[in-house]
Protein backbone atom coordinates (compact mmCIF):
# COMPACT_ATOMS: atom_id res chain seq x y z
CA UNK A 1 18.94 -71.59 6.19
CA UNK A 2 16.01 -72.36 3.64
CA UNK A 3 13.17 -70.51 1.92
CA UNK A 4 9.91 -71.59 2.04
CA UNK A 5 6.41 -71.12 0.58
CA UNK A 6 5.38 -69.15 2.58
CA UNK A 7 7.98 -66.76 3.62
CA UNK A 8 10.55 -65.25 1.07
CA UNK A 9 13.64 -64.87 3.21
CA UNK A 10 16.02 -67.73 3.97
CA UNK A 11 15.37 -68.30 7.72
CA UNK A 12 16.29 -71.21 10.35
CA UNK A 13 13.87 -73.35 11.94
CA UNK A 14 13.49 -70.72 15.37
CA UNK A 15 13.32 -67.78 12.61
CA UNK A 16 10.95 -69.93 10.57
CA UNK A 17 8.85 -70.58 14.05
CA UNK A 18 9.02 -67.23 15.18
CA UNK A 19 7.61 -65.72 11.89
CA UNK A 20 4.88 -68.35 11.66
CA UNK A 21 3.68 -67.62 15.19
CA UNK A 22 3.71 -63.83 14.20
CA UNK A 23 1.31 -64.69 10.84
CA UNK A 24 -1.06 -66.95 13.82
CA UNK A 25 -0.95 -64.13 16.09
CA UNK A 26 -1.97 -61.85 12.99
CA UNK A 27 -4.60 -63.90 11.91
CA UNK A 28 -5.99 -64.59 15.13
CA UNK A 29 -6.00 -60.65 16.76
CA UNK A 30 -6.58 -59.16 13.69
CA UNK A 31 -9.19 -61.92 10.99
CA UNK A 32 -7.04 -60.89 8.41
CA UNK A 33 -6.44 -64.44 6.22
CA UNK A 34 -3.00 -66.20 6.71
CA UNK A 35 -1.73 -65.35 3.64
CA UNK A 36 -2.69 -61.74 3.91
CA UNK A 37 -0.46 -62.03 7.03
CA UNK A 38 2.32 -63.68 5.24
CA UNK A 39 2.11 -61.14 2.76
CA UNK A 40 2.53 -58.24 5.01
CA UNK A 41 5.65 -60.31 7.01
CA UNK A 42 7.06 -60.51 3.91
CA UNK A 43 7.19 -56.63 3.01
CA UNK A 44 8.62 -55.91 6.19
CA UNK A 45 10.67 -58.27 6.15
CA UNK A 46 11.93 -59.63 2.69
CA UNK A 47 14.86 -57.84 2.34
CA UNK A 48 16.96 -58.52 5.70
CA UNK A 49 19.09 -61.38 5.94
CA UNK A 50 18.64 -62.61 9.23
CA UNK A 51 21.25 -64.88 11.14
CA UNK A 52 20.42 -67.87 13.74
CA UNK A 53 17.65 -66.78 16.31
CA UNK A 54 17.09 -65.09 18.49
CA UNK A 55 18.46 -62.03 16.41
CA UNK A 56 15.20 -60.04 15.56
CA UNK A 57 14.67 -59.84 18.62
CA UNK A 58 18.45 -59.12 20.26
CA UNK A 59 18.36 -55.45 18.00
């Protein structure tokens, strides 16, 4: 698990994948700028601890 610049949770490389496809898909539906969509990943987001994919999406 490692942090990154752009996300502030410690993810793996799917989690890390997964949540930069989410910021693309937020950029590209929505024209908001990528860090904008970063930004708003990392409210929802910043304070779970999340364990080797694919567990977002096995709740």
């Amino acid at each position: 698990m490692a942090r990154t610049g752009e996300f502030l949770m410690a993810l793996d490389e799917g989690m890390l994948v997964y949540f930069r496809e989410m910021a693309d898909e937020m950029v590209t539906r929505f024209g908001i700028p990528r860090a904008e969509a970063a930004a708003r990943i990392n409210k929802a987001y910043a304070r779970q601890e999340f364990r080797p994919y694919p567990v977002l999406m096995c709740r």
